[in-house]
Protein backbone atom coordinates (compact mmCIF):
# COMPACT_ATOMS: atom_id res chain seq x y z
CA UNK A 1 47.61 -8.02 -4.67
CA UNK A 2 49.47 -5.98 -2.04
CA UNK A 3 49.50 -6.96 1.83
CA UNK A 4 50.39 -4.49 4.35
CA UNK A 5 52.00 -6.23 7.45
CA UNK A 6 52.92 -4.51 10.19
CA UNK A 7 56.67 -5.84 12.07
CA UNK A 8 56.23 -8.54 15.23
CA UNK A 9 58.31 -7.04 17.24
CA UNK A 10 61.89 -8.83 17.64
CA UNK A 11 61.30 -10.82 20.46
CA UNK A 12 58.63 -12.25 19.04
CA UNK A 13 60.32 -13.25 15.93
CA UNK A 14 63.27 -14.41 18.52
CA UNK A 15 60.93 -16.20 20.62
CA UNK A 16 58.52 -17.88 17.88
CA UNK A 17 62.48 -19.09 16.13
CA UNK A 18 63.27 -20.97 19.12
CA UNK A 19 59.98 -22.56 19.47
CA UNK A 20 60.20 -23.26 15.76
CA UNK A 21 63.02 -25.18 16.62
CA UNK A 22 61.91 -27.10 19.66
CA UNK A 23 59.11 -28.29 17.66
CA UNK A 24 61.18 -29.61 14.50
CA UNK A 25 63.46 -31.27 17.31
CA UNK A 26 60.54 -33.04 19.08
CA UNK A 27 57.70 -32.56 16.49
CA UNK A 28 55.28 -31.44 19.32
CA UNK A 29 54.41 -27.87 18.83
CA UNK A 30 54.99 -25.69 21.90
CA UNK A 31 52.09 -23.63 23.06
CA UNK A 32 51.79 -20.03 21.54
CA UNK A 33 53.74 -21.40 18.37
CA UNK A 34 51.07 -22.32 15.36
CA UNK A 35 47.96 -19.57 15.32
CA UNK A 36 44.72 -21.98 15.53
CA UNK A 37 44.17 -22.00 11.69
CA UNK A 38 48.24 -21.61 10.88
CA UNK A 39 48.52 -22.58 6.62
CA UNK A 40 51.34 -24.69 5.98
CA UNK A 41 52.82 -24.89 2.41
CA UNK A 42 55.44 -27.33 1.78
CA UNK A 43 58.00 -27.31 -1.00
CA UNK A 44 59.95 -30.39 -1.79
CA UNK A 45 62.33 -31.46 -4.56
CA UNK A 46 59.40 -33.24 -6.94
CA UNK A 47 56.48 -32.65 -4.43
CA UNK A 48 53.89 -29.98 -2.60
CA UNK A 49 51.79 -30.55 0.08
CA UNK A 50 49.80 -28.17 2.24
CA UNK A 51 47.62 -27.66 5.74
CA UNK A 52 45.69 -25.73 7.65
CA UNK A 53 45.01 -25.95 11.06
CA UNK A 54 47.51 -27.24 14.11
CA UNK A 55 46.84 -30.48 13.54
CA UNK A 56 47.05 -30.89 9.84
CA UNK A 57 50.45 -29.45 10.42
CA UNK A 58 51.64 -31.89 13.06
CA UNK A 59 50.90 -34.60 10.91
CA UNK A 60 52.28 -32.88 7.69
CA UNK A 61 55.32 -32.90 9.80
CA UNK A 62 55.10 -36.02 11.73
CA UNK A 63 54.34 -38.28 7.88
CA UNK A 64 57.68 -36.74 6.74
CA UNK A 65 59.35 -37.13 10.01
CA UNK A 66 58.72 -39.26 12.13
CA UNK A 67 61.08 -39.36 14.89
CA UNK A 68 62.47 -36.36 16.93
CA UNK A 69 65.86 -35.22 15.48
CA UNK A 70 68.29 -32.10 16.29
CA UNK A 71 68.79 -28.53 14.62
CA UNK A 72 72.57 -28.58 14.98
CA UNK A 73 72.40 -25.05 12.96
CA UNK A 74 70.13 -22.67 12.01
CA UNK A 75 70.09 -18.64 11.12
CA UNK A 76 67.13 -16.29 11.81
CA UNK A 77 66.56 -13.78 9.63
CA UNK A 78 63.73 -11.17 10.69
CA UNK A 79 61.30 -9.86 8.10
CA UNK A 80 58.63 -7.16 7.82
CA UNK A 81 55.79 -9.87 8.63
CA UNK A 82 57.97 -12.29 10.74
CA UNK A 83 60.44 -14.14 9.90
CA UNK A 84 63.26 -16.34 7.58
CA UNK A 85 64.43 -19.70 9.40
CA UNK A 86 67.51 -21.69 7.58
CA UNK A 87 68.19 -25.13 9.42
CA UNK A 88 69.71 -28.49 8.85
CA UNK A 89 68.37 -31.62 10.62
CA UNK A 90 69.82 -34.06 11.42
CA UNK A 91 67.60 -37.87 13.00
CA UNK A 92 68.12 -41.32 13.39
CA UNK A 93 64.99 -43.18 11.88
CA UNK A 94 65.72 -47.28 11.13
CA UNK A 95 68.76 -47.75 12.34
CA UNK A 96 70.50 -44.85 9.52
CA UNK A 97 71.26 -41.40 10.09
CA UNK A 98 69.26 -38.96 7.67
CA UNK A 99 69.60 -34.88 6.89
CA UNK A 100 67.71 -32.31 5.24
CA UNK A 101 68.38 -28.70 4.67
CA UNK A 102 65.70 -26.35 5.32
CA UNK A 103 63.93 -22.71 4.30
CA UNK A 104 60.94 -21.66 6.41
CA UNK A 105 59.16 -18.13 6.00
CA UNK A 106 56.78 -17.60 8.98
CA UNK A 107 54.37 -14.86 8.60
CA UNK A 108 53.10 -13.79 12.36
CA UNK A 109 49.61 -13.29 13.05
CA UNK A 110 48.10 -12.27 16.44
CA UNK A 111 51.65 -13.22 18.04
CA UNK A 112 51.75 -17.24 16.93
CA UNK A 113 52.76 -17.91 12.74
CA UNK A 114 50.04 -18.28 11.32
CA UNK A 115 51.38 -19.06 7.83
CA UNK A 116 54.41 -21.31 7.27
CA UNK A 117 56.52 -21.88 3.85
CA UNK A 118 59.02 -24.45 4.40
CA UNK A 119 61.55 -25.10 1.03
CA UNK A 120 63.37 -28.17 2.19
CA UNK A 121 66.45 -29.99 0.27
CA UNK A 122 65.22 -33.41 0.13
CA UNK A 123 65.93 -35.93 2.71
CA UNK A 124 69.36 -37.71 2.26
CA UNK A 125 70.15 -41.21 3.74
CA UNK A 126 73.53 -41.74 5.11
CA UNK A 127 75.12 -43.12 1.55
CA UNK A 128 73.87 -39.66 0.02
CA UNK A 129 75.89 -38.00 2.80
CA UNK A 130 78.57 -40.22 2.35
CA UNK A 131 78.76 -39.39 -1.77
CA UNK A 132 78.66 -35.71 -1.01
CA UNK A 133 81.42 -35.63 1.18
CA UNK A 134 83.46 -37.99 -1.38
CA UNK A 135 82.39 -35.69 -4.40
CA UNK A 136 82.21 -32.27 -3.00
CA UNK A 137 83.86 -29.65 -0.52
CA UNK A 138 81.85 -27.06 1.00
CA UNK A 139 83.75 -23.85 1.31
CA UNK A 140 81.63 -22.78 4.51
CA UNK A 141 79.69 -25.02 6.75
């Protein structure tokens, strides 16, 4: 199957990004982010879920992460239908500090995303951090 897409145009992609962000800080989606019936598909390390819908998204989001957090990095990466978002996170949930890594492909539709792919790491608690930086050195942040 072939789909033609035409280009958002960059501020849209730029504006959308930084919404996409407010909302994974906050997990409250901004107005004009999610298109009324945006899909969701959700790849983790042993698991997929999916939504549809605003609100099946929100709580898609919300089950996995409760609390607000930060996006102390992320890269935007525009594509022919929207665009490529790479962040870490970074919350506080229990009294223990948790990060993820993440991949999200947002397709654009009528100027919101109406379809979301998210590839995300795996949550790791604070002694998974703490074993990484024992075992490994990153060679770029």
């Amino acid at each position: 199957m072939t789909i033609t897409t035409t280009a958002p145009a960059p501020a849209v992609s730029d504006r959308l990004s930084a919404l996409l962000v407010t909302f994974l800080e906050t997990g409250t989606p901004p107005a004009g982010l999610f298109h009324r019936e945006v899909f969701c598909d959700l790849t983790l390390p042993c698991w997929r879920l999916q939504s549809r819908g605003v609100d099946g998204l929100v709580a898609l989001r919300k089950d996995g992460h409760p609390v607000p957090g930060t996006v102390p990095r992320h890269r935007l990466d525009r594509t022919a239908a929207g665009f490529v978002l790479e962040v870490e996170e970074s919350w506080e949930q229990d009294g223990e500090r948790w990060y993820c890594r993440e991949l999200l492909r947002a397709d654009v539709r009528d100027g919101a995303i109406g379809r979301l792919s998210v590839y995300c790491t795996g949550d790791w608690d604070a002694e998974q951090q703490r074993r990484h930086r024992a075992e490994v050195t990153l060679l770029e942040r």
